[in-house]
PDB file of N, CA and C in Angstrom:
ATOM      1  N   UNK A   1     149.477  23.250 115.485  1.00  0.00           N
ATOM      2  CA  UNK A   1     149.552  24.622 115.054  1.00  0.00           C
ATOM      3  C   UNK A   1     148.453  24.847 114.006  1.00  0.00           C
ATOM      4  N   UNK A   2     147.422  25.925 114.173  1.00  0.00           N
ATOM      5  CA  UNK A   2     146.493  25.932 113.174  1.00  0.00           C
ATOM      6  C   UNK A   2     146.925  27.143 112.167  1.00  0.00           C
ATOM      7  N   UNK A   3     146.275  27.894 111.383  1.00  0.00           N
ATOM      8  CA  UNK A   3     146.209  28.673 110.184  1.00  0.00           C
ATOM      9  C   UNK A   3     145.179  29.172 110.050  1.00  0.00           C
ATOM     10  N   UNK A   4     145.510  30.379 109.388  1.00  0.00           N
ATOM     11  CA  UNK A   4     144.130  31.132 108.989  1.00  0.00           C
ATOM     12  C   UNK A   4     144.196  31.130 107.219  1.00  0.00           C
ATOM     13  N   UNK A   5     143.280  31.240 106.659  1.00  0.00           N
ATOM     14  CA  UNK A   5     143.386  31.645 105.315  1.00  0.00           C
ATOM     15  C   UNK A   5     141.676  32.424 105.129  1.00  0.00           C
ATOM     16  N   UNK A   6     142.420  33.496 103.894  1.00  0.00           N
ATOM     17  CA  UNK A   6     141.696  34.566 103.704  1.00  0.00           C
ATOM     18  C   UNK A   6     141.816  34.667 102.337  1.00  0.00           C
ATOM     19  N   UNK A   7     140.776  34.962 101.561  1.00  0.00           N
ATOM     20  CA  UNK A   7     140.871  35.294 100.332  1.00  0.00           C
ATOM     21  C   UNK A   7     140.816  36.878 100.134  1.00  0.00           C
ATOM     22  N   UNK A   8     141.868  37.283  99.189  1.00  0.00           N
ATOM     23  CA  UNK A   8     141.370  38.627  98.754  1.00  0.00           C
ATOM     24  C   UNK A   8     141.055  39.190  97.538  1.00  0.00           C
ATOM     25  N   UNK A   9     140.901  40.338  96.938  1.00  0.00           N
ATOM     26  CA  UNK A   9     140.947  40.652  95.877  1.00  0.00           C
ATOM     27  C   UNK A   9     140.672  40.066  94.921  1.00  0.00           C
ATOM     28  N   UNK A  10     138.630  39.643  95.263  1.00  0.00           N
ATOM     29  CA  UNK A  10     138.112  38.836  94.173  1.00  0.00           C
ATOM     30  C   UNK A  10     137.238  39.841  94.213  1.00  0.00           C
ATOM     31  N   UNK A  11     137.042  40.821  94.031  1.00  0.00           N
ATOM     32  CA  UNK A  11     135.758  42.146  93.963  1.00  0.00           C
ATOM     33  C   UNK A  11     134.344  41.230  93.283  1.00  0.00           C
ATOM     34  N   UNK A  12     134.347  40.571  92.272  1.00  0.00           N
ATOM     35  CA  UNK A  12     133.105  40.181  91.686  1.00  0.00           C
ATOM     36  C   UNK A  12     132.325  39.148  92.644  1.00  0.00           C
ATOM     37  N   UNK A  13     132.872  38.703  93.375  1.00  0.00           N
ATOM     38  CA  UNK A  13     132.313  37.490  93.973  1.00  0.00           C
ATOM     39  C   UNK A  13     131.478  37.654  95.383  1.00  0.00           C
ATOM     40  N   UNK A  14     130.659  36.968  95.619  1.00  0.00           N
ATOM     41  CA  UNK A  14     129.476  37.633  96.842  1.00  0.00           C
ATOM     42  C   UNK A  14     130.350  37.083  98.131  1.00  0.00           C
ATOM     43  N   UNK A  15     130.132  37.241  99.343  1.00  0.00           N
ATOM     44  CA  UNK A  15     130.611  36.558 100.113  1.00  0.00           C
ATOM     45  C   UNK A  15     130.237  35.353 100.640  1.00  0.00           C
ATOM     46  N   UNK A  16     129.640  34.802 100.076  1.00  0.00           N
ATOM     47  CA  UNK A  16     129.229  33.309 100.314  1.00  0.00           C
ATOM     48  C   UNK A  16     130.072  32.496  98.835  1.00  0.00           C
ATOM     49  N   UNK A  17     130.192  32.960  98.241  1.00  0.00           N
ATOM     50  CA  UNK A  17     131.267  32.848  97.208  1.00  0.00           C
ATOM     51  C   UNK A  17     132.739  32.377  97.794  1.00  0.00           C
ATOM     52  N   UNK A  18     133.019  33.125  98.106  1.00  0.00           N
ATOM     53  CA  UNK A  18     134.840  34.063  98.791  1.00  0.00           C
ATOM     54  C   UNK A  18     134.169  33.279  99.873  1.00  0.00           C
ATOM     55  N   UNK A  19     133.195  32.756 100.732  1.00  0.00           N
ATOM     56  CA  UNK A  19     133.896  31.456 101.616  1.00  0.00           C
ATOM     57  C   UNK A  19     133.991  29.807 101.031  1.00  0.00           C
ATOM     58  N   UNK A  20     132.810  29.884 100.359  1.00  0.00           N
ATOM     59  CA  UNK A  20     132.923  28.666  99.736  1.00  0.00           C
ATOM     60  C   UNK A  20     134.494  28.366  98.624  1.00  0.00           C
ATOM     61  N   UNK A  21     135.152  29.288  98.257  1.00  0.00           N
ATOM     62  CA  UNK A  21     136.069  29.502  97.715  1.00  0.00           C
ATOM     63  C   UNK A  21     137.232  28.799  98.816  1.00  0.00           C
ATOM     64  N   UNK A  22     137.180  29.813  99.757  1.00  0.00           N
ATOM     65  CA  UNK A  22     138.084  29.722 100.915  1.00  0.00           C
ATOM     66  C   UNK A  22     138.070  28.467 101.587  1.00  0.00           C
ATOM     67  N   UNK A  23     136.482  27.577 101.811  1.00  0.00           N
ATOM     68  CA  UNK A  23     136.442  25.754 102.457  1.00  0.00           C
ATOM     69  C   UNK A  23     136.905  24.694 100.981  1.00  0.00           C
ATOM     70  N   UNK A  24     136.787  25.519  99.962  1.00  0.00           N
ATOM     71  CA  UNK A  24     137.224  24.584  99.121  1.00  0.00           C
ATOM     72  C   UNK A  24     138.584  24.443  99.033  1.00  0.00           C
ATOM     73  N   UNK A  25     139.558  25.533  99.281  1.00  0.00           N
ATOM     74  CA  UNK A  25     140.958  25.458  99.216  1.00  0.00           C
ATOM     75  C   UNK A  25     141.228  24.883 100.766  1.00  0.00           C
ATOM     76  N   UNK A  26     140.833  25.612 101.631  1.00  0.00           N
ATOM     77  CA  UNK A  26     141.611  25.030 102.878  1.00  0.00           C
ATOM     78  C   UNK A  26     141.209  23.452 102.473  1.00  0.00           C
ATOM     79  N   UNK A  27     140.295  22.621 102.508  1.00  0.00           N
ATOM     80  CA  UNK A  27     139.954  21.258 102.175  1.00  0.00           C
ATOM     81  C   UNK A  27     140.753  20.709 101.601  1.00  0.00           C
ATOM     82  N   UNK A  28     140.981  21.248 100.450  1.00  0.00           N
ATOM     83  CA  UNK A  28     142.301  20.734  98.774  1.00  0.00           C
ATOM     84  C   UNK A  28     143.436  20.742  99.874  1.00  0.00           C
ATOM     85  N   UNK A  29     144.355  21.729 100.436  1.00  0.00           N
ATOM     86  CA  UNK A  29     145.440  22.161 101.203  1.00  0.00           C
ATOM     87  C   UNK A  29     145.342  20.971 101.995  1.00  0.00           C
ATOM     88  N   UNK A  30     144.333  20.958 103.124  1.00  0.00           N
ATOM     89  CA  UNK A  30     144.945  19.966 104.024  1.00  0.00           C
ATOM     90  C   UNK A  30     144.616  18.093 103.455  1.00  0.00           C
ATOM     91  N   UNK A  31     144.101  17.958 102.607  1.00  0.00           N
ATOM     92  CA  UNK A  31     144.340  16.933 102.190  1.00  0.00           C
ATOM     93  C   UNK A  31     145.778  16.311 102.099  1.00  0.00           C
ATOM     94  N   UNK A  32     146.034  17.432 100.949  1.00  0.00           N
ATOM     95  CA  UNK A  32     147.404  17.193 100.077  1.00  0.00           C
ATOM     96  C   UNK A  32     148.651  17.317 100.967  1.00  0.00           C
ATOM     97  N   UNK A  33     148.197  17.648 102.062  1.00  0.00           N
ATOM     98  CA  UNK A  33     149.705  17.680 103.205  1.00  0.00           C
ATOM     99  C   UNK A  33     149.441  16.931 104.008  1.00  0.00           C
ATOM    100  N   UNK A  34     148.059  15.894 103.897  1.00  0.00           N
ATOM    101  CA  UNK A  34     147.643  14.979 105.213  1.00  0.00           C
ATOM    102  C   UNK A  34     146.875  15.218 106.249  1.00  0.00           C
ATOM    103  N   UNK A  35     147.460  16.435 106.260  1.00  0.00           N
ATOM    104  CA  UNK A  35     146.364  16.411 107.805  1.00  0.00           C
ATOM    105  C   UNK A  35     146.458  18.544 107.923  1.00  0.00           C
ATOM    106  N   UNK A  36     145.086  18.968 108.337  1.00  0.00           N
ATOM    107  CA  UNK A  36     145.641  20.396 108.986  1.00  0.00           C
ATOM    108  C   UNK A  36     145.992  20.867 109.393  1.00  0.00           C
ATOM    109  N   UNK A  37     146.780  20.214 110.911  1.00  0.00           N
ATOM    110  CA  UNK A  37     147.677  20.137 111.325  1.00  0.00           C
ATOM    111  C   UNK A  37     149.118  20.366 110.461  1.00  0.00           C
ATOM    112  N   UNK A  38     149.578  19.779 109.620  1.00  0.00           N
ATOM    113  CA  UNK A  38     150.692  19.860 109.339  1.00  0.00           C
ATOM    114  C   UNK A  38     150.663  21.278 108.249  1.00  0.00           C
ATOM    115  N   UNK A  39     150.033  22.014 108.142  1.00  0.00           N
ATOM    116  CA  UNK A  39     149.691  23.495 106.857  1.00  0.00           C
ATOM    117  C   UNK A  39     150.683  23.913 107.968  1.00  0.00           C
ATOM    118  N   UNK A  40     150.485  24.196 108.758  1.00  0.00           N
ATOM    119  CA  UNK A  40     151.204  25.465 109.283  1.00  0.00           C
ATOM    120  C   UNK A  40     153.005  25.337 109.168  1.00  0.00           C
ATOM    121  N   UNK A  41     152.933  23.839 110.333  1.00  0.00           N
ATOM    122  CA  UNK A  41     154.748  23.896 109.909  1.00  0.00           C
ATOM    123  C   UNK A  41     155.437  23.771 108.433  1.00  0.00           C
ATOM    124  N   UNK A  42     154.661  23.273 107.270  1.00  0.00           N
ATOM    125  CA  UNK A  42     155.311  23.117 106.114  1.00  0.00           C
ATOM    126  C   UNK A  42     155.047  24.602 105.523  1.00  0.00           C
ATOM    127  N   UNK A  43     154.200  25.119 105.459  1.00  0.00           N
ATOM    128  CA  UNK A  43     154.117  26.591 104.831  1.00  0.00           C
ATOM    129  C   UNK A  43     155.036  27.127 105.701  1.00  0.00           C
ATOM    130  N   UNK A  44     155.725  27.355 106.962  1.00  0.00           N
ATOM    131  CA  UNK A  44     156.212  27.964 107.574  1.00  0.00           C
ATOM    132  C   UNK A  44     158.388  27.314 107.141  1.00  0.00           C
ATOM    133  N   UNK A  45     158.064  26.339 107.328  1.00  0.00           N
ATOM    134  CA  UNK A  45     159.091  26.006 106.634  1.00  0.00           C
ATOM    135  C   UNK A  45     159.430  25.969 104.606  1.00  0.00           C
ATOM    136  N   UNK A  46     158.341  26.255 104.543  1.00  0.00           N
ATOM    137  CA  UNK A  46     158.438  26.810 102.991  1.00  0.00           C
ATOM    138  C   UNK A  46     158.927  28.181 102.682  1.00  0.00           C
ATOM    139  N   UNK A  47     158.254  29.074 103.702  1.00  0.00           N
ATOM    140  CA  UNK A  47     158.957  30.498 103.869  1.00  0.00           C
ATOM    141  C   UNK A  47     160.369  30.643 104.329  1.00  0.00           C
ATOM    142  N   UNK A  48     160.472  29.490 104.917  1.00  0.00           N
ATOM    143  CA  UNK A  48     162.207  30.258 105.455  1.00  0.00           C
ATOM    144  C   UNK A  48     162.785  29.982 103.580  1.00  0.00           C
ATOM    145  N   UNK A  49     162.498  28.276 103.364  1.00  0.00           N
ATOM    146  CA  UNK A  49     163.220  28.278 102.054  1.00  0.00           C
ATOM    147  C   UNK A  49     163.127  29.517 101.137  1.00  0.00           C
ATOM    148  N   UNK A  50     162.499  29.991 100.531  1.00  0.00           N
ATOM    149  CA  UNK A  50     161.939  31.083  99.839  1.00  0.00           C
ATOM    150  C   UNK A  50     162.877  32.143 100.458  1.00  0.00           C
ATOM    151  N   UNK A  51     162.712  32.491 101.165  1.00  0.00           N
ATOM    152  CA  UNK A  51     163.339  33.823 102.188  1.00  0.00           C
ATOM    153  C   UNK A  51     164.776  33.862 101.547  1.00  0.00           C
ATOM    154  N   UNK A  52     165.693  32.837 101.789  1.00  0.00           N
ATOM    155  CA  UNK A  52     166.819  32.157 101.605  1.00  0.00           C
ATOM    156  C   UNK A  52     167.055  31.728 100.604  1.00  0.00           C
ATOM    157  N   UNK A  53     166.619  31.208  99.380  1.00  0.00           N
ATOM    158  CA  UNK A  53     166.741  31.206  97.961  1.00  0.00           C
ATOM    159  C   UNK A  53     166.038  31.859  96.955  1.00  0.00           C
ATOM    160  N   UNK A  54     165.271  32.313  97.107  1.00  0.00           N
ATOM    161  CA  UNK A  54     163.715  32.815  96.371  1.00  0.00           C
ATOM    162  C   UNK A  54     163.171  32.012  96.345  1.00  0.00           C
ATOM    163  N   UNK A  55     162.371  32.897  95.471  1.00  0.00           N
ATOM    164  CA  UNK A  55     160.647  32.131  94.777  1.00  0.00           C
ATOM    165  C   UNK A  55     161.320  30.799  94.068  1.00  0.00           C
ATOM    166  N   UNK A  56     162.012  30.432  93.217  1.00  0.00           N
ATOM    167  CA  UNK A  56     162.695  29.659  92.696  1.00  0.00           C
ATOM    168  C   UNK A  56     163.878  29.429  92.845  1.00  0.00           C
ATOM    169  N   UNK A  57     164.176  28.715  93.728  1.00  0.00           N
ATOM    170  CA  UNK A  57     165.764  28.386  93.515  1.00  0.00           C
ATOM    171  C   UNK A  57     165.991  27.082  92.694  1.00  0.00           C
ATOM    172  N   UNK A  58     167.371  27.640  92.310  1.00  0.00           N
ATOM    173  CA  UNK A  58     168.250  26.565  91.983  1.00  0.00           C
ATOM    174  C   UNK A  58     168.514  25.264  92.644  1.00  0.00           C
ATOM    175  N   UNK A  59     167.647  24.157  92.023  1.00  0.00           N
ATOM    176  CA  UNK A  59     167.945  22.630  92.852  1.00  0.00           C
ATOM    177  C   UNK A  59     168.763  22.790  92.996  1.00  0.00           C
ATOM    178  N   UNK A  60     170.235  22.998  92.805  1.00  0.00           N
ATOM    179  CA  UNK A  60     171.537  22.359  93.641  1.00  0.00           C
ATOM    180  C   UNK A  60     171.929  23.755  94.750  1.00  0.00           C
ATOM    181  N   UNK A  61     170.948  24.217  94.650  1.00  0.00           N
ATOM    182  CA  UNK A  61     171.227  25.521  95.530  1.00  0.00           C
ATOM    183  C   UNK A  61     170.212  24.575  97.241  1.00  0.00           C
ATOM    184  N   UNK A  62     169.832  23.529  96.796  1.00  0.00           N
ATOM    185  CA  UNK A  62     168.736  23.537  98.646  1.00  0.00           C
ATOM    186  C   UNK A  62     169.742  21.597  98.706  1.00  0.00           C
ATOM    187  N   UNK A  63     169.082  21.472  99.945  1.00  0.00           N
ATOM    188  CA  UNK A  63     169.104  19.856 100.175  1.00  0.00           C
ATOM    189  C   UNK A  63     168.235  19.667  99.988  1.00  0.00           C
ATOM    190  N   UNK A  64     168.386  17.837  99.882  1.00  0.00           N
ATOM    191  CA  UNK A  64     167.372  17.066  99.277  1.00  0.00           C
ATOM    192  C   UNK A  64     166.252  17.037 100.029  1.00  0.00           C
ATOM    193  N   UNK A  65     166.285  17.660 101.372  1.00  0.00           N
ATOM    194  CA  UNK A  65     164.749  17.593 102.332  1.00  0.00           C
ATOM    195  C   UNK A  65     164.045  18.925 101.526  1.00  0.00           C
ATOM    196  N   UNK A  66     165.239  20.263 101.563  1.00  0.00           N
ATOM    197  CA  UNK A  66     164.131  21.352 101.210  1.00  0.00           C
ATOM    198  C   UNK A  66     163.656  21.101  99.592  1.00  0.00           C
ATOM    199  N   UNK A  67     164.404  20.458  98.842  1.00  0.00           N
ATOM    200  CA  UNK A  67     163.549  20.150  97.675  1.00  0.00           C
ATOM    201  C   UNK A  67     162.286  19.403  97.479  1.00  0.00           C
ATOM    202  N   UNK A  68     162.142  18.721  98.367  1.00  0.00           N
ATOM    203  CA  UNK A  68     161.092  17.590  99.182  1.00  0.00           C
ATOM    204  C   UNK A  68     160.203  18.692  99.500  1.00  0.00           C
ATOM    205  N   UNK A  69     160.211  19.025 100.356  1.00  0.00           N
ATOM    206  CA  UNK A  69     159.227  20.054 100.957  1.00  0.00           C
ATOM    207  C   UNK A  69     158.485  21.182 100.288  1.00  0.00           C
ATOM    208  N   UNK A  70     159.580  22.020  99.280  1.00  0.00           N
ATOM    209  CA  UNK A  70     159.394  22.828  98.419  1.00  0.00           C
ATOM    210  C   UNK A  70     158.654  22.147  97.405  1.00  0.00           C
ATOM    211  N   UNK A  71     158.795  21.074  96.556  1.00  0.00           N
ATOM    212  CA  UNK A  71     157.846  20.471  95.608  1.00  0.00           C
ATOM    213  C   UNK A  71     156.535  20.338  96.245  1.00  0.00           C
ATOM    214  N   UNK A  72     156.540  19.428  97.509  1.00  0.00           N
ATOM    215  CA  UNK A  72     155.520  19.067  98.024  1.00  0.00           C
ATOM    216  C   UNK A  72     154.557  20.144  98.601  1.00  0.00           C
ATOM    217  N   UNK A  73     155.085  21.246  99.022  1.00  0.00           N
ATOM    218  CA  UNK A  73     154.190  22.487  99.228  1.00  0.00           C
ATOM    219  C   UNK A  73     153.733  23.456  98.089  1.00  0.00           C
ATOM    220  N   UNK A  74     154.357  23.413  96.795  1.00  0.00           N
ATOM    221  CA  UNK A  74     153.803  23.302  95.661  1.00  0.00           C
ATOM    222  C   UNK A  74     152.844  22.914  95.307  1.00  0.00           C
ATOM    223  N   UNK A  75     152.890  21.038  95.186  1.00  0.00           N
ATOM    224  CA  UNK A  75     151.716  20.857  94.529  1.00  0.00           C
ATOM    225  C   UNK A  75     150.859  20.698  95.871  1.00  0.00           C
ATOM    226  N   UNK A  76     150.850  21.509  96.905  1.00  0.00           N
ATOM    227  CA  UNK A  76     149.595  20.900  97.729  1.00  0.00           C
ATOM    228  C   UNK A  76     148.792  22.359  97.194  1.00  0.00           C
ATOM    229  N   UNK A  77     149.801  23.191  97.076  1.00  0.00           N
ATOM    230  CA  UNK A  77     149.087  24.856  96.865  1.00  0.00           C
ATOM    231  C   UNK A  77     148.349  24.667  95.656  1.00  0.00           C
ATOM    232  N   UNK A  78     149.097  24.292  94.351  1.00  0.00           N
ATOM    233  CA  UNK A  78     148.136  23.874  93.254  1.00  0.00           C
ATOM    234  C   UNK A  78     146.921  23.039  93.006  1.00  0.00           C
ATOM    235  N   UNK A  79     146.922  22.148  93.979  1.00  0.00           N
ATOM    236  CA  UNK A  79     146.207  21.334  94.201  1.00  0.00           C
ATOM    237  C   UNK A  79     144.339  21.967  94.836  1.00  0.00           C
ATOM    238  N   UNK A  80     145.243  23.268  95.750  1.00  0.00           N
ATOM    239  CA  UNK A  80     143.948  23.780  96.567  1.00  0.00           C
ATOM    240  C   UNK A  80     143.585  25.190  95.831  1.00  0.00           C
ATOM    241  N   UNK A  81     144.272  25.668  95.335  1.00  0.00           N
ATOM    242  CA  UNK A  81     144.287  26.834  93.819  1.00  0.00           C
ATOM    243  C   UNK A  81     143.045  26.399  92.871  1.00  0.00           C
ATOM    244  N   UNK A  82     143.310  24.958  92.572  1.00  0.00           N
ATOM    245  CA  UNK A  82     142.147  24.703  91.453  1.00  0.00           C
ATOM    246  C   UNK A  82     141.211  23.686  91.954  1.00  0.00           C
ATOM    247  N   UNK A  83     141.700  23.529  93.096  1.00  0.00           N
ATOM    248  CA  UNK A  83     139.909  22.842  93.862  1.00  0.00           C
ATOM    249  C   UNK A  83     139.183  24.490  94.185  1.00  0.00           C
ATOM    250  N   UNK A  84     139.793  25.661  94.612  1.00  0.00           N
ATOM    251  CA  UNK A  84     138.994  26.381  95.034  1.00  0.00           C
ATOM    252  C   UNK A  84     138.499  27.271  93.244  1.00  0.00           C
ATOM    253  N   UNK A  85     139.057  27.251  92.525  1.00  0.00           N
ATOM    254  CA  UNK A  85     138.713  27.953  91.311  1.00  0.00           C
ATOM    255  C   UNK A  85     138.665  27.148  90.013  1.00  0.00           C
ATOM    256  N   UNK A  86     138.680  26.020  90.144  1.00  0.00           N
ATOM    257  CA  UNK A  86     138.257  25.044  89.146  1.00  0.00           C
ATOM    258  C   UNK A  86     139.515  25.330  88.386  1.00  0.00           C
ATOM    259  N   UNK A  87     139.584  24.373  87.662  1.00  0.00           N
ATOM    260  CA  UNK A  87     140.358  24.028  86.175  1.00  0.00           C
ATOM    261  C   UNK A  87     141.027  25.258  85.507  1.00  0.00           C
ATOM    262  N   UNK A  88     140.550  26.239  85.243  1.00  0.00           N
ATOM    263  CA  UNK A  88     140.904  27.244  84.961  1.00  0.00           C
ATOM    264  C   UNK A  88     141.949  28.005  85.684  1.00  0.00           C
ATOM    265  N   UNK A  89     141.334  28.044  86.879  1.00  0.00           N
ATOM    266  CA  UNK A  89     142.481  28.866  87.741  1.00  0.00           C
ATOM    267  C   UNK A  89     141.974  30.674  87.616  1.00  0.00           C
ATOM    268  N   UNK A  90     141.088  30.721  86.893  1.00  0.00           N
ATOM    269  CA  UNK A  90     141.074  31.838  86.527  1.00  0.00           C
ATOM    270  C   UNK A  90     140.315  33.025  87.670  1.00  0.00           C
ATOM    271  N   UNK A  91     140.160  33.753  88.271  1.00  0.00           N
ATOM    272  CA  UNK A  91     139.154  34.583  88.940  1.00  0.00           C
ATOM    273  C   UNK A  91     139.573  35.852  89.206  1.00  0.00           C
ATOM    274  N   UNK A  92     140.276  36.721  88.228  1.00  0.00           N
ATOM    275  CA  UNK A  92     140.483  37.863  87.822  1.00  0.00           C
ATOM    276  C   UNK A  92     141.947  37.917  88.709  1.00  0.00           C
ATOM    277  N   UNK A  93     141.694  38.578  90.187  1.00  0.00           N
ATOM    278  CA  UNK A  93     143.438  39.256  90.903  1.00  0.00           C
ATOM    279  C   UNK A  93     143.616  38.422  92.067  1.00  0.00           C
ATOM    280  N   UNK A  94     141.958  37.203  92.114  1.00  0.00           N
ATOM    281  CA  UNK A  94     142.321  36.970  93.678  1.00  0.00           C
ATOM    282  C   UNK A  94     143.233  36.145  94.341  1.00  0.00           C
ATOM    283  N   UNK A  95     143.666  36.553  95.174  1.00  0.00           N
ATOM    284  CA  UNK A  95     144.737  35.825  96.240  1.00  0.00           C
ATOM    285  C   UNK A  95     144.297  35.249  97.957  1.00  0.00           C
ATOM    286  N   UNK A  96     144.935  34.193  97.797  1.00  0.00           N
ATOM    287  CA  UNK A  96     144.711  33.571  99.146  1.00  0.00           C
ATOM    288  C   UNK A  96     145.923  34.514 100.267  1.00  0.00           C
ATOM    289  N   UNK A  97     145.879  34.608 101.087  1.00  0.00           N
ATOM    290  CA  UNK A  97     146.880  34.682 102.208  1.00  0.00           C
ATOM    291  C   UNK A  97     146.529  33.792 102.989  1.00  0.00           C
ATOM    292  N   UNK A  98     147.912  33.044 103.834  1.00  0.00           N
ATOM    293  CA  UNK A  98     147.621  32.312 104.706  1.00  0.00           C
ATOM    294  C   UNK A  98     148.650  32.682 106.209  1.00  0.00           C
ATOM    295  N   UNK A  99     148.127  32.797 106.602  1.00  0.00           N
ATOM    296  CA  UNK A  99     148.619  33.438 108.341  1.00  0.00           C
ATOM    297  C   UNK A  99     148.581  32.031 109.449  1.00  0.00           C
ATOM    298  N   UNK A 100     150.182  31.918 110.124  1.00  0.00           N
ATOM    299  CA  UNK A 100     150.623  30.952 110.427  1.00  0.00           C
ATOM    300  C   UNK A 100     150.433  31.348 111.942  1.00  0.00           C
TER     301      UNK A 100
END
């Protein structure tokens, strides 16, 4: 199953920017989950969790797989957040979307 990802709402940045942005995160992402292959079913199974508890649930609110999964799709997102925007994190409003 592949993925798309798109950056938006970085107005200052050229578009050779906003892709190099975009190969630096997808890169960070599929590292941190192993393979690119696997982005799609864990983000997709990250959304049902979310859907179904929120943005944050309560550990004793999931099982021990969706806490697994939920951490681990965490730090793969953080992981590709500040490979694509450095250390900071900072680049004014922009957001990734990722389409499954």
């Amino acid at each position: 199953m592949s993925y798309t990802l798109t950056l938006y709402a970085f107005e200052d940045a050229t578009d050779e920017q906003r892709r190099e942005a975009e190969q630096r995160f997808r890169e960070a992402l599929d590292a941190a989950l192993g393979d690119a292959s696997l982005v799609a079913p864990v983000y997709a199974a990250y959304l049902k969790i979310v859907a179904a508890h929120g943005e944050a649930p309560a550990p004793d609110a999931l099982t021990a797989a969706e806490r697994e999964l939920l951490a681990h799709w965490q730090a793969a997102e953080s992981a590709a957040v500040t490979a694509a925007f450095g250390p900071n994190r900072y680049m004014g409003e922009a957001q990734f979307e990722i389409g499954i």
